[in-house]
PDB file of N, CA and C in Angstrom:
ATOM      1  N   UNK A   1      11.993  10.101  52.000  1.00  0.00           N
ATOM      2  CA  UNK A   1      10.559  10.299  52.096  1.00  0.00           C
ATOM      3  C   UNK A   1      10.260  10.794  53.505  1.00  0.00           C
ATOM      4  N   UNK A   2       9.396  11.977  53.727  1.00  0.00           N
ATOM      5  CA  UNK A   2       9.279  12.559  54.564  1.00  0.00           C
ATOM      6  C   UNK A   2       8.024  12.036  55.292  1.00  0.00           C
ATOM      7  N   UNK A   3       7.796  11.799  56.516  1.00  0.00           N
ATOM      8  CA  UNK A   3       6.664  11.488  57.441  1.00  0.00           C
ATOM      9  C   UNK A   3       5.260  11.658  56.588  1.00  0.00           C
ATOM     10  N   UNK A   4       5.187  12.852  56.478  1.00  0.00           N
ATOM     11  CA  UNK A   4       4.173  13.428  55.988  1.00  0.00           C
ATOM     12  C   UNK A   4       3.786  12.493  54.726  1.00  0.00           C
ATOM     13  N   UNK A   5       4.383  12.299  53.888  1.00  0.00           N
ATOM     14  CA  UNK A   5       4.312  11.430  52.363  1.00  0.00           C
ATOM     15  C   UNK A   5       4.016  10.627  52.887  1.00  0.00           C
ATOM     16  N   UNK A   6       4.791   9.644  53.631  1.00  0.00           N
ATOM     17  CA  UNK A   6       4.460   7.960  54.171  1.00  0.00           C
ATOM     18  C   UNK A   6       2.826   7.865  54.656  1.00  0.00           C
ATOM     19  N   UNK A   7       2.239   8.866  55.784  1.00  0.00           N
ATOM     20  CA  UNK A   7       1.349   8.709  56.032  1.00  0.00           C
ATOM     21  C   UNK A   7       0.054   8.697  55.573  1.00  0.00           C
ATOM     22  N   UNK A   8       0.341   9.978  54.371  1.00  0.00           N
ATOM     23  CA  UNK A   8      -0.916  10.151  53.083  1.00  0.00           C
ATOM     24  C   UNK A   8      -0.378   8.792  52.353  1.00  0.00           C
ATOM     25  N   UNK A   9       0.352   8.470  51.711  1.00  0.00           N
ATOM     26  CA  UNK A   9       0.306   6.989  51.419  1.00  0.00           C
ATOM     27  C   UNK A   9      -0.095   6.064  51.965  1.00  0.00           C
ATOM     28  N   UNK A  10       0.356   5.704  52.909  1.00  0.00           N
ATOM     29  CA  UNK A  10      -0.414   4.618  53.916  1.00  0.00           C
ATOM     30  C   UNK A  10      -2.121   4.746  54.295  1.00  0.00           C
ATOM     31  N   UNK A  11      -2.406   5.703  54.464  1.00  0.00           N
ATOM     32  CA  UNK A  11      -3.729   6.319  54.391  1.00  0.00           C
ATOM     33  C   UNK A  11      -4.216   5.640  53.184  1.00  0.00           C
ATOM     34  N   UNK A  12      -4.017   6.105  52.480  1.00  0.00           N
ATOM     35  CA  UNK A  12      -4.614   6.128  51.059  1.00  0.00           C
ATOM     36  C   UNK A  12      -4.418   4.498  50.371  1.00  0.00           C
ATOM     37  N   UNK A  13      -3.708   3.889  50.627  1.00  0.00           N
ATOM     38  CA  UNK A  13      -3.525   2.206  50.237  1.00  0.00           C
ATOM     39  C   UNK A  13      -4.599   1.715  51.380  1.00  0.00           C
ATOM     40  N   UNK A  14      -4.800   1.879  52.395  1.00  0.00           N
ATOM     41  CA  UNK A  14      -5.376   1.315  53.640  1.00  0.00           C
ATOM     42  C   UNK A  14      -7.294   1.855  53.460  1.00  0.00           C
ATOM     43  N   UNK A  15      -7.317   2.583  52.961  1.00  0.00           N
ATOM     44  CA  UNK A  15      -8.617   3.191  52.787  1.00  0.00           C
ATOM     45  C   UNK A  15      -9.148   2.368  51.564  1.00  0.00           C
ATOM     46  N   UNK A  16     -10.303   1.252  51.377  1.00  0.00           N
ATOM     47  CA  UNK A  16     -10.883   0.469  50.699  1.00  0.00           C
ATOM     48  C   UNK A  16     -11.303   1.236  49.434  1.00  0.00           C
ATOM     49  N   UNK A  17     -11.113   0.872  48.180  1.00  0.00           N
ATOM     50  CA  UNK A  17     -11.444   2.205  47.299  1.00  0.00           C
ATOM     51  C   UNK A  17     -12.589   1.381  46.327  1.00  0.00           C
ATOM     52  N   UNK A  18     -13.910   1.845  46.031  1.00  0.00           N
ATOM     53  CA  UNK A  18     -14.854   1.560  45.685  1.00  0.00           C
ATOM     54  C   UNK A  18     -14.621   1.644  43.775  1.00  0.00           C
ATOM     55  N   UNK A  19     -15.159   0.348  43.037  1.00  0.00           N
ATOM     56  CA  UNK A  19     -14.810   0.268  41.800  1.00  0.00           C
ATOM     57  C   UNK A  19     -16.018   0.195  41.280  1.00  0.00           C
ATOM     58  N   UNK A  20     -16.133   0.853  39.911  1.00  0.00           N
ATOM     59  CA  UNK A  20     -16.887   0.778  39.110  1.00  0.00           C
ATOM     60  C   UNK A  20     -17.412  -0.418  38.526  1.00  0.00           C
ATOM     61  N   UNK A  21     -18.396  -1.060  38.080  1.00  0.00           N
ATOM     62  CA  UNK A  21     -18.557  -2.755  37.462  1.00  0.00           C
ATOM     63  C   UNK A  21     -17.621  -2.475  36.250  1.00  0.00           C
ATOM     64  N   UNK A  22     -18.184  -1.712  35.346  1.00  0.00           N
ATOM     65  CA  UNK A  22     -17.498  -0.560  34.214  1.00  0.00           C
ATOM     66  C   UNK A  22     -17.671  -1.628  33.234  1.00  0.00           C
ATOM     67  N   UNK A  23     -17.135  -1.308  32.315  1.00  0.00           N
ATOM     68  CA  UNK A  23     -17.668  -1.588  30.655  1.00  0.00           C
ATOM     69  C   UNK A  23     -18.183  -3.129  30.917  1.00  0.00           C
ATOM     70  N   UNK A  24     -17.768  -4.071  31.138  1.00  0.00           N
ATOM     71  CA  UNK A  24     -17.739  -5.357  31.153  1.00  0.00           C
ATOM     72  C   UNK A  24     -18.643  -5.755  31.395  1.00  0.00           C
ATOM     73  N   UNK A  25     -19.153  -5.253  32.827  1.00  0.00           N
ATOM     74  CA  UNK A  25     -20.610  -5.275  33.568  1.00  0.00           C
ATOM     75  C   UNK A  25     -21.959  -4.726  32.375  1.00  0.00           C
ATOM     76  N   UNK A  26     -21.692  -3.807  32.104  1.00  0.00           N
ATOM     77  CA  UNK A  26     -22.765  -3.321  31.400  1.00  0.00           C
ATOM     78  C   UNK A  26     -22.427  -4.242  29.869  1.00  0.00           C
ATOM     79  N   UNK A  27     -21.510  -4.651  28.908  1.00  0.00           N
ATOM     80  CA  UNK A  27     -22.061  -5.223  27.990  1.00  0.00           C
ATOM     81  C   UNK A  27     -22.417  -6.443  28.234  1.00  0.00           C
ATOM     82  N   UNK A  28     -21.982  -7.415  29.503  1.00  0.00           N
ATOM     83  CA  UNK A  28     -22.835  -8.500  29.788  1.00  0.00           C
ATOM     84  C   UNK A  28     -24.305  -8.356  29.615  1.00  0.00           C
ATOM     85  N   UNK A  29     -24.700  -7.048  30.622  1.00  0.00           N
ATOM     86  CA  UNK A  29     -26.051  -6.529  30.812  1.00  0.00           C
ATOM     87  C   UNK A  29     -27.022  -6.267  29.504  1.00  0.00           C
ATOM     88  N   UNK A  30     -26.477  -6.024  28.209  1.00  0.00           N
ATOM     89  CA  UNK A  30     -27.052  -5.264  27.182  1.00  0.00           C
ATOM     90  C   UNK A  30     -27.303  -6.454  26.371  1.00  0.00           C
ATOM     91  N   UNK A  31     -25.856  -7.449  26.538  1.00  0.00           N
ATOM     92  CA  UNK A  31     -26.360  -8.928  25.911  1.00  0.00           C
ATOM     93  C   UNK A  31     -27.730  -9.555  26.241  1.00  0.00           C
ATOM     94  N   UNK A  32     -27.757  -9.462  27.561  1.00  0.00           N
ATOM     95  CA  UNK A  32     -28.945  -9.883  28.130  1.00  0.00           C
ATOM     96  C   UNK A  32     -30.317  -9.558  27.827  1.00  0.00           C
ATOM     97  N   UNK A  33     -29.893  -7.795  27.791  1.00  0.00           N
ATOM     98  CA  UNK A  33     -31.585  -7.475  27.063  1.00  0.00           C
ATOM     99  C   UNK A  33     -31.679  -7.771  25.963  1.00  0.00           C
ATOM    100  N   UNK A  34     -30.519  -7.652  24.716  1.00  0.00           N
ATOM    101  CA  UNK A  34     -30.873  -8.314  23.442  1.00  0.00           C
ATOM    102  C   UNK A  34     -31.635  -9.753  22.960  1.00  0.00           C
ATOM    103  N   UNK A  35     -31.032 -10.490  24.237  1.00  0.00           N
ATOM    104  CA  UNK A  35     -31.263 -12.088  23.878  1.00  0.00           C
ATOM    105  C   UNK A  35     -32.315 -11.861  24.548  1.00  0.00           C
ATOM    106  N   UNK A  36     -33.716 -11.000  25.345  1.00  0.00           N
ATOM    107  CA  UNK A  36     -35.194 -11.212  25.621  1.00  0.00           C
ATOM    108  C   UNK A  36     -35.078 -10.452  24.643  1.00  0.00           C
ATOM    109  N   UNK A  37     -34.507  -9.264  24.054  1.00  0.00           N
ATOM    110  CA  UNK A  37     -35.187  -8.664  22.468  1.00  0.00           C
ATOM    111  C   UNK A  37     -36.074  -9.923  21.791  1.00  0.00           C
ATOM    112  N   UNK A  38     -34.777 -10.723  21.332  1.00  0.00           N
ATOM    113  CA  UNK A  38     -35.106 -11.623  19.764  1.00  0.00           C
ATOM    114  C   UNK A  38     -36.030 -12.486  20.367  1.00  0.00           C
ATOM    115  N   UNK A  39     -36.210 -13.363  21.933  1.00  0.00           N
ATOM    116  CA  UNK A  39     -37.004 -13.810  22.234  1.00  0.00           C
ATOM    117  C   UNK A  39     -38.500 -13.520  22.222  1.00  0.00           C
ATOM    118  N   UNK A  40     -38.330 -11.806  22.550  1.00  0.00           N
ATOM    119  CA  UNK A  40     -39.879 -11.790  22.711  1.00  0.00           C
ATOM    120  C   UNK A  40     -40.073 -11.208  21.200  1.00  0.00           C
ATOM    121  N   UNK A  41     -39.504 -11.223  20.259  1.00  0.00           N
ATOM    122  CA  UNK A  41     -39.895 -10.761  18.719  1.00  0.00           C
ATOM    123  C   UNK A  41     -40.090 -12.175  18.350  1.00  0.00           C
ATOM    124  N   UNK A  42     -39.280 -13.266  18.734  1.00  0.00           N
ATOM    125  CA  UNK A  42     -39.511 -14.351  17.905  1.00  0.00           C
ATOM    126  C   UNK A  42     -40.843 -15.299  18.634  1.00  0.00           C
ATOM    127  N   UNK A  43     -41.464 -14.653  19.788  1.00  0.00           N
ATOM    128  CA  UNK A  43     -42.358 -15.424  20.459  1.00  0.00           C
ATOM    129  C   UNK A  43     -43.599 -14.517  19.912  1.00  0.00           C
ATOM    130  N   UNK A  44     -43.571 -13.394  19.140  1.00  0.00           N
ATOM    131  CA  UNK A  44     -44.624 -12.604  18.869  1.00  0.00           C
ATOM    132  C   UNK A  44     -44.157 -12.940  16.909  1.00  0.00           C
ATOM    133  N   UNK A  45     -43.757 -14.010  16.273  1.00  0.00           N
ATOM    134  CA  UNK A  45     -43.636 -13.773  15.166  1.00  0.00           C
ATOM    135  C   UNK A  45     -43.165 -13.251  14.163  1.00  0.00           C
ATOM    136  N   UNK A  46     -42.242 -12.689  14.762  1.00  0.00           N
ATOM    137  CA  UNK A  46     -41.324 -11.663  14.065  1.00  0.00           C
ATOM    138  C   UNK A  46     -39.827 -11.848  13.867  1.00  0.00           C
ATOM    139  N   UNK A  47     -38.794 -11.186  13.599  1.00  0.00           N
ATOM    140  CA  UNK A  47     -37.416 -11.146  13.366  1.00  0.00           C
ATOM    141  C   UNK A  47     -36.731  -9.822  13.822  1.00  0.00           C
ATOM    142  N   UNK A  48     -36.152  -9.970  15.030  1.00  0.00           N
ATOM    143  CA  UNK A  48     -35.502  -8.933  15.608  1.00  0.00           C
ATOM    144  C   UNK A  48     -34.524  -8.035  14.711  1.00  0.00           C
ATOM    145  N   UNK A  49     -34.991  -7.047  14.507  1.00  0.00           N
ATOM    146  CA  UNK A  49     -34.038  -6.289  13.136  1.00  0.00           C
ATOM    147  C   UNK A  49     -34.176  -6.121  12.267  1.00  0.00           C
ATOM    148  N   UNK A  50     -35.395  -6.827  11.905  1.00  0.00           N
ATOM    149  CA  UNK A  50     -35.676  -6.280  10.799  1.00  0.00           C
ATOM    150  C   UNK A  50     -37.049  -5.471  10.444  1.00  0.00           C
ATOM    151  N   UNK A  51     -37.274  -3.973   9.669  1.00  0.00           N
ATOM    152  CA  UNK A  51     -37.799  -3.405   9.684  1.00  0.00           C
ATOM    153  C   UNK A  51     -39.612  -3.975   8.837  1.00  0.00           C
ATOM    154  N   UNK A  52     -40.501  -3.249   9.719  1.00  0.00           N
ATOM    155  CA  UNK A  52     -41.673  -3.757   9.337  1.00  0.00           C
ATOM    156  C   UNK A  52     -42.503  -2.326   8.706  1.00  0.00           C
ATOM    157  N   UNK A  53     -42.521  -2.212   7.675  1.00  0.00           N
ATOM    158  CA  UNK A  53     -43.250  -1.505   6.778  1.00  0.00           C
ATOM    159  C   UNK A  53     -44.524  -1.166   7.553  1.00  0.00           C
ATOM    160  N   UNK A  54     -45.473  -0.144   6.846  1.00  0.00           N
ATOM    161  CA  UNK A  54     -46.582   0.130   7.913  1.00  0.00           C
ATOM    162  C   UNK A  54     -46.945   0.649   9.148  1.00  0.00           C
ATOM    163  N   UNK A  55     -47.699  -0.009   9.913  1.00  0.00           N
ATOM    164  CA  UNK A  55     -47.571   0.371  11.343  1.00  0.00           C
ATOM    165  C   UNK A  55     -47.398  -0.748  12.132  1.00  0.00           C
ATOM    166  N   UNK A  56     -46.731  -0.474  13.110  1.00  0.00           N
ATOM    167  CA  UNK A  56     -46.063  -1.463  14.112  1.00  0.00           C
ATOM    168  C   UNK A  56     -47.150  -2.441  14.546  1.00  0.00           C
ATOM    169  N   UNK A  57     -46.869  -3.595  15.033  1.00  0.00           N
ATOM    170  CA  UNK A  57     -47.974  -4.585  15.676  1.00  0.00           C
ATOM    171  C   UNK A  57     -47.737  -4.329  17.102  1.00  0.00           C
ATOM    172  N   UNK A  58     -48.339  -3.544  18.510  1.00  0.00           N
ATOM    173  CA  UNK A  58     -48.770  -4.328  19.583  1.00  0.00           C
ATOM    174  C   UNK A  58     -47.434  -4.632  20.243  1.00  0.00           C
ATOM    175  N   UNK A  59     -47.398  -6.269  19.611  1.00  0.00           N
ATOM    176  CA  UNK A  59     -46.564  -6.793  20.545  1.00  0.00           C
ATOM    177  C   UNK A  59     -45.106  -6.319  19.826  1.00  0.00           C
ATOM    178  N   UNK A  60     -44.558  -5.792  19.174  1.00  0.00           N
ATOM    179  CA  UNK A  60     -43.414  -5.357  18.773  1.00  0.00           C
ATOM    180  C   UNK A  60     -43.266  -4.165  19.630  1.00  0.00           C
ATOM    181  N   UNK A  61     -44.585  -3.284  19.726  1.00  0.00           N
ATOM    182  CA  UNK A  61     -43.930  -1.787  20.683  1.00  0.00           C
ATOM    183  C   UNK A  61     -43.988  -2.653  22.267  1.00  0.00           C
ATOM    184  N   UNK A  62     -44.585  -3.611  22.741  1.00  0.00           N
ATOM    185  CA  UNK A  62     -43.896  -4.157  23.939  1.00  0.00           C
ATOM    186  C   UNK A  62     -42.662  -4.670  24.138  1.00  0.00           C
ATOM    187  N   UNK A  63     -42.212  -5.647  23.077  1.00  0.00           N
ATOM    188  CA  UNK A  63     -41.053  -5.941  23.433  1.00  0.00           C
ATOM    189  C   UNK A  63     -40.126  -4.694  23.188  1.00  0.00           C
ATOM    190  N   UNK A  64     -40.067  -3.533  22.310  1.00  0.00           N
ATOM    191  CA  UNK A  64     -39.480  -2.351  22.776  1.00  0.00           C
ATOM    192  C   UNK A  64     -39.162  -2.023  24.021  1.00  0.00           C
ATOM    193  N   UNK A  65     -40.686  -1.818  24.878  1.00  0.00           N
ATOM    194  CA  UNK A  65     -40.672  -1.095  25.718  1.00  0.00           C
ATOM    195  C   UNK A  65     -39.526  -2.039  26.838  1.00  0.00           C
ATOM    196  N   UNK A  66     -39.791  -3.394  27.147  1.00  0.00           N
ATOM    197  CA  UNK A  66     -38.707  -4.242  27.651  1.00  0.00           C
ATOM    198  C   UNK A  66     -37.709  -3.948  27.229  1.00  0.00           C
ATOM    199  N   UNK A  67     -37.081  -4.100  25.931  1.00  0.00           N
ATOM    200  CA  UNK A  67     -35.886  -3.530  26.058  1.00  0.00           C
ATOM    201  C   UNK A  67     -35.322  -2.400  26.161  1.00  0.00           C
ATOM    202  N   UNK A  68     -36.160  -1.310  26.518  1.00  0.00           N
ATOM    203  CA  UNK A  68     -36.136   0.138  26.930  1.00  0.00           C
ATOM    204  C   UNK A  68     -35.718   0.067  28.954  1.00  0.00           C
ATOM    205  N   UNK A  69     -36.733  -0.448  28.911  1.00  0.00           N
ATOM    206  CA  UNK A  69     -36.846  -0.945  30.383  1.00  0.00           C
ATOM    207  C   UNK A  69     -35.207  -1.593  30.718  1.00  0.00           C
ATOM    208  N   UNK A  70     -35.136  -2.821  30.228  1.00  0.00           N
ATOM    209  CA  UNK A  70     -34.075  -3.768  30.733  1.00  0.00           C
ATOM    210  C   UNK A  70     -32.415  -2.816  29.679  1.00  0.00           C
ATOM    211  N   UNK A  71     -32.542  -1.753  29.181  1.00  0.00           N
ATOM    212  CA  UNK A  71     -31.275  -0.987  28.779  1.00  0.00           C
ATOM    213  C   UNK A  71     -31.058   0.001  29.978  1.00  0.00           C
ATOM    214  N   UNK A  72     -32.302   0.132  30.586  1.00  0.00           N
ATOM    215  CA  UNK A  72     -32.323   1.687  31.552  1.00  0.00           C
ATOM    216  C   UNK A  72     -31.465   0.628  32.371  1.00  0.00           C
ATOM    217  N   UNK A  73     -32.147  -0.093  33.303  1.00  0.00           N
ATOM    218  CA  UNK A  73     -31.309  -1.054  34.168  1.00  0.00           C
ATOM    219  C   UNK A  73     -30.018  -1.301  33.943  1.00  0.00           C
ATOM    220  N   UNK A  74     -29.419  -1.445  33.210  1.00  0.00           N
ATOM    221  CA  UNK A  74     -27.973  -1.862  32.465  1.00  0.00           C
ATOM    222  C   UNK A  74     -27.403  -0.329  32.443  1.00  0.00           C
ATOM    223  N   UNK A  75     -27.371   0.697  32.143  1.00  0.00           N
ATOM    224  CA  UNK A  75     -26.965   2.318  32.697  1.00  0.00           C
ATOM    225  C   UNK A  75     -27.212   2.055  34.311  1.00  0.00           C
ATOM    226  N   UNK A  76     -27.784   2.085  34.615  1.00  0.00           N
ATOM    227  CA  UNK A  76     -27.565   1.760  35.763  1.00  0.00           C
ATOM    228  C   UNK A  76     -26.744   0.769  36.821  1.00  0.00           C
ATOM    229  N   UNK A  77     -26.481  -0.127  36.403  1.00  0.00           N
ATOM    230  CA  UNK A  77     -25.437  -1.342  36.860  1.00  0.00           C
ATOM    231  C   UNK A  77     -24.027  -0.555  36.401  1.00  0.00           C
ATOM    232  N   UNK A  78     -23.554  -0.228  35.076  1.00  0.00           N
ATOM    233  CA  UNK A  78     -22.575   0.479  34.849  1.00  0.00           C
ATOM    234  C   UNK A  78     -22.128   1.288  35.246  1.00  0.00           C
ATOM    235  N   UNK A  79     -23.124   2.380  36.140  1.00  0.00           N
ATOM    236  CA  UNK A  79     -22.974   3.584  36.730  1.00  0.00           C
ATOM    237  C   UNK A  79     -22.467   3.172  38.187  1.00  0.00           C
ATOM    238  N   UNK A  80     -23.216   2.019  38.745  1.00  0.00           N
ATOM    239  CA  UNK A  80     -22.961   1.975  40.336  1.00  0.00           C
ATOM    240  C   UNK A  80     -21.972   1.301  40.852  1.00  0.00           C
ATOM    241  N   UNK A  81     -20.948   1.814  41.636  1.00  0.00           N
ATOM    242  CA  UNK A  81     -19.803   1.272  42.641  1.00  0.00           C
ATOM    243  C   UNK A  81     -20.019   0.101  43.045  1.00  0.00           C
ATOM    244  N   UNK A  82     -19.239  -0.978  42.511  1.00  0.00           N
ATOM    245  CA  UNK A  82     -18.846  -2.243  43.232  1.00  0.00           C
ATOM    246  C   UNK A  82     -18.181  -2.234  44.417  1.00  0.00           C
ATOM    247  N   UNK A  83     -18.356  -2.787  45.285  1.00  0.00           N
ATOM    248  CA  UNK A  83     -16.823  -3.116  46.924  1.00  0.00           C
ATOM    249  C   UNK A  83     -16.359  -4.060  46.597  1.00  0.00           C
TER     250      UNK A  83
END
């Protein structure tokens, strides 16, 4: 092994390398918004999943929008570099 090799190696082990949270992180995260899903469907009367004929109630397009909200957040945790 020539100088040159050793040193880009050594370099490169010695240089702190930034990790993804990656899958794990984010399905913790998605659990999380699910379980305020069913909460805020089952605190507004309803059953998470299952389809409601008609037009939506109110508080069903809010708890959407939360879990719209709290999924964006979770792409985001997945996306960003851990140290």
């Amino acid at each position: 092994m020539n100088f040159k090799s050793l040193a880009l190696f050594l370099t490169a082990a010695a240089v702190p390398q930034a990790v993804v949270a990656g899958p794990i992180a984010y399905a913790i995260c998605q659990t999380g918004c699910n379980c305020l899903a069913v909460a805020c469907y089952s605190a507004a009367g309803f059953t998470f999943g299952v389809p409601i004929p008609g037009v939506t109630p109110a508080a069903i397009m809010a708890c959407n929008a939360g879990l719209g909200t709290c999924m964006a957040a979770c792409a985001a945790i997945a996306l960003t570099p851990t140290p």
